[in-house]
C-alpha atoms as a PDB file:
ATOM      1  CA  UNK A   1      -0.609 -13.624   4.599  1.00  0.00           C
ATOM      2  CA  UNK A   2      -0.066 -17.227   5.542  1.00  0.00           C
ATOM      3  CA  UNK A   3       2.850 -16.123   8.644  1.00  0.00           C
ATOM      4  CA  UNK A   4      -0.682 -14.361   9.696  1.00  0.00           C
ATOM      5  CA  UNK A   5      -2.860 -16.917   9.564  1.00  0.00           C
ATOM      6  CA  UNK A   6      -0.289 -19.501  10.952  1.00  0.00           C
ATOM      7  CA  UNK A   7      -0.093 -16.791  14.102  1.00  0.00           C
ATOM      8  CA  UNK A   8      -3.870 -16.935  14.577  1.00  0.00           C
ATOM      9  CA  UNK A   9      -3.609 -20.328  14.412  1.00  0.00           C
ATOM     10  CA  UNK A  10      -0.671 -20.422  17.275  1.00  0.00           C
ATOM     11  CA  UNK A  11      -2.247 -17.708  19.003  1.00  0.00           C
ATOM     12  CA  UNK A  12      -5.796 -19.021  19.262  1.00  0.00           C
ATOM     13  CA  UNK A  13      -5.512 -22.816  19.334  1.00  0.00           C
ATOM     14  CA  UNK A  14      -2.086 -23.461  21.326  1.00  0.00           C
ATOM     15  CA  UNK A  15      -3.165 -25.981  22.917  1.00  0.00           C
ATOM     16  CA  UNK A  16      -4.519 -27.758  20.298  1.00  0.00           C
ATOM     17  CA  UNK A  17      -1.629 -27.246  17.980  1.00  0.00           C
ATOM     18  CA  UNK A  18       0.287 -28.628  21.367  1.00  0.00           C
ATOM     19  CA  UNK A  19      -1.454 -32.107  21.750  1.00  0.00           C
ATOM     20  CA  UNK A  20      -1.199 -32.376  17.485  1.00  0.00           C
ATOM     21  CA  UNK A  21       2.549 -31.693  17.791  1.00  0.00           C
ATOM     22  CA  UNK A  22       3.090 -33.900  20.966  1.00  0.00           C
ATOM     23  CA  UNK A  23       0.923 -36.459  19.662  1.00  0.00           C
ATOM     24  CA  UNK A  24       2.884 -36.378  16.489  1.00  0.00           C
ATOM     25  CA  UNK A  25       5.992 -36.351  18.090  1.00  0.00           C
ATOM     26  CA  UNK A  26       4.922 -39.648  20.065  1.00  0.00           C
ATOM     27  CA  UNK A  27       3.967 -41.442  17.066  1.00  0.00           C
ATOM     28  CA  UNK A  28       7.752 -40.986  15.684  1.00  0.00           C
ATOM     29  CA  UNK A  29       9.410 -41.399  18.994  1.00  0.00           C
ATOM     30  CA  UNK A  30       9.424 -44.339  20.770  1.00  0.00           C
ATOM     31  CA  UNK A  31       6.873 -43.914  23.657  1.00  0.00           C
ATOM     32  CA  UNK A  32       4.768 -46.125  26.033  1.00  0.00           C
ATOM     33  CA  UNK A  33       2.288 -48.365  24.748  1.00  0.00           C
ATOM     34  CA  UNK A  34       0.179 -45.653  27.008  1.00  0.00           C
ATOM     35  CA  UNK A  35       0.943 -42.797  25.027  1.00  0.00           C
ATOM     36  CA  UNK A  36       0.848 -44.178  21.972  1.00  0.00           C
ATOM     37  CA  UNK A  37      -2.710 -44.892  22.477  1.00  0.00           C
ATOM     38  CA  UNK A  38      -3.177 -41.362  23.554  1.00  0.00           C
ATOM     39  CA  UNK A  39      -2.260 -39.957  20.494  1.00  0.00           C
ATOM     40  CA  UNK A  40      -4.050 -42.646  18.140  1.00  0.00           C
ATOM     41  CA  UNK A  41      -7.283 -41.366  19.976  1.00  0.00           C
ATOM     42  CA  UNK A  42      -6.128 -37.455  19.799  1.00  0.00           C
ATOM     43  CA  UNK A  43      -5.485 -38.253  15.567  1.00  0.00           C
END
């Protein structure tokens, strides 16, 4: 039940789930000030 829900999840909101991840992924790699900013604002 939850591999269906995390589907819908993937399926419907890619994007979204995209900018969380790269934002995510920004915050733990060392990035730009610039995109560091950009995903403080997106979180």
């Amino acid at each position: 039940m939850s591999i269906l829900f995390l589907h819908e999840v993937l399926s419907l909101q890619s994007a979204l789930g995209w900018l969380l991840l790269l934002a995510a992924l920004g915050t733990v790699t060392p990035r730009p000030s610039r995109d560091a900013r950009w995903g403080a604002i997106v979180l």
